[in-house]
Protein backbone atom coordinates (compact mmCIF):
# COMPACT_ATOMS: atom_id res chain seq x y z
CA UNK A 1 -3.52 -15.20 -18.99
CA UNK A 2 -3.53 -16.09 -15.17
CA UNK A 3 -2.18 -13.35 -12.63
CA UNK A 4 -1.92 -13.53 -9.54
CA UNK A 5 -2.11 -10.45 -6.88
CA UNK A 6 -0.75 -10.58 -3.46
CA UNK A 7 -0.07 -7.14 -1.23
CA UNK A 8 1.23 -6.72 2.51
CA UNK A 9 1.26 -3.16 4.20
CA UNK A 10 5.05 -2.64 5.05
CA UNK A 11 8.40 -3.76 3.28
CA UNK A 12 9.32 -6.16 5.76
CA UNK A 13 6.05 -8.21 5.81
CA UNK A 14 6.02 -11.57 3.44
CA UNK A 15 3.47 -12.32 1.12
CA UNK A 16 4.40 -15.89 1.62
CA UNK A 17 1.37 -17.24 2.80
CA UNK A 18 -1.11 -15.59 -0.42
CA UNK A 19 -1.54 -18.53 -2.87
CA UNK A 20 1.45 -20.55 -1.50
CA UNK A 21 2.76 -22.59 -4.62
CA UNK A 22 -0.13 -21.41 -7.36
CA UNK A 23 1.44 -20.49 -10.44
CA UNK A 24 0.55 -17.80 -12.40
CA UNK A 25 1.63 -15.94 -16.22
CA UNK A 26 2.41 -13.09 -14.21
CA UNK A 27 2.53 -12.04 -10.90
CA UNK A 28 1.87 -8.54 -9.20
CA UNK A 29 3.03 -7.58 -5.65
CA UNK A 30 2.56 -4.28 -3.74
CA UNK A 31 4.11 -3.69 -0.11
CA UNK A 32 1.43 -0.92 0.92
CA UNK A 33 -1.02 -0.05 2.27
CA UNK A 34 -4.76 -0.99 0.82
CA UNK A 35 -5.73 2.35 2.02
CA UNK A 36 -6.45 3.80 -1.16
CA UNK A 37 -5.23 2.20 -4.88
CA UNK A 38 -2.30 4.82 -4.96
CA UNK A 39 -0.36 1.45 -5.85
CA UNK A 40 2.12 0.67 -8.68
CA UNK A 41 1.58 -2.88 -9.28
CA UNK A 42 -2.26 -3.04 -9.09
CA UNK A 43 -2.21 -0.21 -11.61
CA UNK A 44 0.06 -1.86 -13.78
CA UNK A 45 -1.54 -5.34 -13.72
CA UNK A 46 -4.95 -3.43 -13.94
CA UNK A 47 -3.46 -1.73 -17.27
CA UNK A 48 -2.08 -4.80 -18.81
CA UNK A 49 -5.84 -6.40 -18.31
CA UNK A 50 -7.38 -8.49 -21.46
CA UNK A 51 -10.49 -9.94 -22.26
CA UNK A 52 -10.21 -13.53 -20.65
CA UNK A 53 -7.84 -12.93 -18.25
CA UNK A 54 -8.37 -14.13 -14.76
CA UNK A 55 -6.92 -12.55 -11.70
CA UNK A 56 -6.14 -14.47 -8.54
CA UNK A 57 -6.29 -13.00 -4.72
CA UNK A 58 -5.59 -14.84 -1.97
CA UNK A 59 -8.48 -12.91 -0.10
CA UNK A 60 -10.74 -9.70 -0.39
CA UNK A 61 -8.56 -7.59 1.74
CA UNK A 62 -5.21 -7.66 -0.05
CA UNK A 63 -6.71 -6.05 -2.49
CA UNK A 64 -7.87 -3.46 -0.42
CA UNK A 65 -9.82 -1.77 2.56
CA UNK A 66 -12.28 0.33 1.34
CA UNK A 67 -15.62 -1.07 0.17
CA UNK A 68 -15.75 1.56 -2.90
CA UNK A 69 -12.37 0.94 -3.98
CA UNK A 70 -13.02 -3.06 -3.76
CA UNK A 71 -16.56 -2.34 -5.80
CA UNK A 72 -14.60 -0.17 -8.51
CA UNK A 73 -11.72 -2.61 -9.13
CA UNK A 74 -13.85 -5.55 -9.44
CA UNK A 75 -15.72 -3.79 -11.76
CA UNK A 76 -13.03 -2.39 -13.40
CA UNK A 77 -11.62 -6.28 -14.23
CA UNK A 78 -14.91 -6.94 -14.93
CA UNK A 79 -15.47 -4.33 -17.11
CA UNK A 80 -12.04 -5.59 -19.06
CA UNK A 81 -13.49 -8.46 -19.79
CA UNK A 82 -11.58 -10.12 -16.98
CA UNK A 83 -12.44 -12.55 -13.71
CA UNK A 84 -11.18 -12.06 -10.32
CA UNK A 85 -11.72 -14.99 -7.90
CA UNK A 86 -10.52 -14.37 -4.12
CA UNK A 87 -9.78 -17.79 -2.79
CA UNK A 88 -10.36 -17.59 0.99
CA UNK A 89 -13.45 -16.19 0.22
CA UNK A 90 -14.51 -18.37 -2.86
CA UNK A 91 -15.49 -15.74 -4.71
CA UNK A 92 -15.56 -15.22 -8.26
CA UNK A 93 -16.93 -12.21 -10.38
CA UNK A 94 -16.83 -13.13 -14.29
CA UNK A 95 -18.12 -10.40 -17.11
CA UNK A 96 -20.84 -12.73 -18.41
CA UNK A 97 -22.53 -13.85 -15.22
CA UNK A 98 -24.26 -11.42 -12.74
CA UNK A 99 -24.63 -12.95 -9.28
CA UNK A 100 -26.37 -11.30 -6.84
CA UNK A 101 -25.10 -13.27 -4.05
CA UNK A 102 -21.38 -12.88 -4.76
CA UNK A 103 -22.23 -9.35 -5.38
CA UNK A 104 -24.28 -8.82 -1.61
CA UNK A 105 -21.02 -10.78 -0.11
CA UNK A 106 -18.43 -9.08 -1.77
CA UNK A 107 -20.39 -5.62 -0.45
CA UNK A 108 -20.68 -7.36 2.97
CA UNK A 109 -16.62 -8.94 3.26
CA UNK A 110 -15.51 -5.73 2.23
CA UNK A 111 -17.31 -3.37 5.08
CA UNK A 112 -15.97 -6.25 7.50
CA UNK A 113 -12.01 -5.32 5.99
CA UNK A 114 -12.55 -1.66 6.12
CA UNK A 115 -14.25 -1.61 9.53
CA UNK A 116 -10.95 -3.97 10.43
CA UNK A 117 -8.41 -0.92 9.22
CA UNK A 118 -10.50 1.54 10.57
CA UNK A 119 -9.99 -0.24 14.45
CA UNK A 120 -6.74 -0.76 13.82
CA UNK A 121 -5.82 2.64 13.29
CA UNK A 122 -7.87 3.56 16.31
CA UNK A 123 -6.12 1.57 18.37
CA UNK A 124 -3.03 2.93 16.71
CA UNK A 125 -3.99 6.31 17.62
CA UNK A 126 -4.72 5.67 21.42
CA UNK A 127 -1.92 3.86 22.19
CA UNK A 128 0.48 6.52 20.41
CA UNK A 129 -1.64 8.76 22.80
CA UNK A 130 -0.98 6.68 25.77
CA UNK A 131 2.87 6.47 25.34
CA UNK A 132 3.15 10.50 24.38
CA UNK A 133 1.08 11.07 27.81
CA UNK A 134 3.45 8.79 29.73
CA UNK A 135 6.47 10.48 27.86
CA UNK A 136 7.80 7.27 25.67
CA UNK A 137 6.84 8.10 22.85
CA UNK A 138 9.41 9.84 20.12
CA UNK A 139 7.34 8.98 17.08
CA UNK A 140 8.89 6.76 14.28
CA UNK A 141 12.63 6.07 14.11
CA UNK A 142 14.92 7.48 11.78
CA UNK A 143 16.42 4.53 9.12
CA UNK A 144 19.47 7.04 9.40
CA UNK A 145 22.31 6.51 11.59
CA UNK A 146 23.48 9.28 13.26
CA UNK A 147 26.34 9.76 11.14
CA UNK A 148 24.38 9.03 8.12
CA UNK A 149 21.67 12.23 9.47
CA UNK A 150 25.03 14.51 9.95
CA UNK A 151 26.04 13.70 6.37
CA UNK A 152 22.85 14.49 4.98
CA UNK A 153 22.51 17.65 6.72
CA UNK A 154 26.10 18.42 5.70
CA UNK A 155 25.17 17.69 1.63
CA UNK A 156 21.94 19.94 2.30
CA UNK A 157 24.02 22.87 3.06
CA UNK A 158 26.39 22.10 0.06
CA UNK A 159 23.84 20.71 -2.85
CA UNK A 160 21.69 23.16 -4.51
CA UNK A 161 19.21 20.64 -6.34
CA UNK A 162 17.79 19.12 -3.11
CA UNK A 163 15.55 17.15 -5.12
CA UNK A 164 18.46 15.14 -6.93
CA UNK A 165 20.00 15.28 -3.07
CA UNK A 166 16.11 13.73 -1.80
CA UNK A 167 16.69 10.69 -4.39
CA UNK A 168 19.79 9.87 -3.89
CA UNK A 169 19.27 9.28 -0.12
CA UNK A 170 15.41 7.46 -1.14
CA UNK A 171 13.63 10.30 1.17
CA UNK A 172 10.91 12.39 -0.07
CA UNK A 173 12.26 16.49 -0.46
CA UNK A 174 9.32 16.85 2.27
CA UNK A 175 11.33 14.43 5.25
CA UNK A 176 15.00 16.18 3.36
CA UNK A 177 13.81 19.57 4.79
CA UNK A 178 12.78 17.97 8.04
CA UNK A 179 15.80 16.21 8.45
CA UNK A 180 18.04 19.80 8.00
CA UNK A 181 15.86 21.29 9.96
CA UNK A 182 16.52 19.04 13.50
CA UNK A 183 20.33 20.06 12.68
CA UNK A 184 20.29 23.51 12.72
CA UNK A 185 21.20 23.81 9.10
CA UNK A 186 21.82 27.51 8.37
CA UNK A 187 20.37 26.96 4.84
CA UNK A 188 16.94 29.18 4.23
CA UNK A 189 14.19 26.76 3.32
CA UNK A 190 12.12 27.13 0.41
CA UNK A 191 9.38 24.93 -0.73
């Protein structure tokens, strides 16, 4: 089977431009970060993995930022029996052929892509430092109107399963609590 793998950091980024118009048995798209592999669809297309299989990726990078996880989930398709072949890049890593170049350049690409994330969140960092130190900054926006924060709040005090009350608003119970909290809820927190 073909598959094809495409992944952009946030939910409003398109993976439009990853293997424009290649077709594929199945296709696998996260909209995370490639911080780590904490990802749903890698792990389920790296699950559903056969012997013969080849997996497609428009370039190193989508599949991740760290040169260890890159090394282990190559190997890990490998190991299945799989290929992988990252287009931009033209690489290709099959079980029965050991290349040594490919190898040295996948090791190389990949310390370029986590070096990459690693400025970016530096420069993240010192510009959030900037704006704090010249009072703009108010850290990341609610999705919540403020009507939609007052009704939350309002549930909070009323439902007792605040983990049922967490998934029906799509917040984690950690960001619930936080959100109670900035209203003066007169509920006692427990964690």
């Amino acid at each position: 089977m073909e598959f094809i793998y495409r992944r952009v950091s946030s939910t409003d980024q398109k993976t439009d431009r990853q293997l424009p118009g290649w077709k594929a048995d199945r296709e696998y798209e996260d909209k995370l970060s490639g911080k780590d592999l904490n990802r749903p669809q890698l792990t389920a297309m790296l699950q559903t993995l056969r012997e013969g299989d080849v997996v497609h990726v428009h370039e190193l990078s989508r599949l991740g930022r760290s040169v260890r996880d890159l090394l282990d989930v190559v190997q890990q398709i490998v190991d299945a029996g799989a290929t992988i072949h990252f287009h931009k890049e033209n690489l290709r890593f099959e079980p029965s052929k050991e290349d040594p170049f490919q190898k040295l350049m996948l090791t190389l690409l990949s310390s370029v892509a986590e070096f990459e994330r690693s400025c970016i969140k530096q420069r993240q960092r010192e510009g959030i430092a900037i704006a704090k130190a010249q009072g703009r900054y108010k850290g990341r926006q609610s999705r919540f109107s403020d009507g939609q924060l007052d009704q939350i709040r309002k549930e909070f005090d009323e439902e007792r399963n605040k983990t049922a009350l967490a998934k029906r608003w799509g917040v984690s119970r950690g960001y619930l609590y936080k959100i109670a909290a900035k209203g003066g809820s007169t509920m006692n927190y427990q964690f």
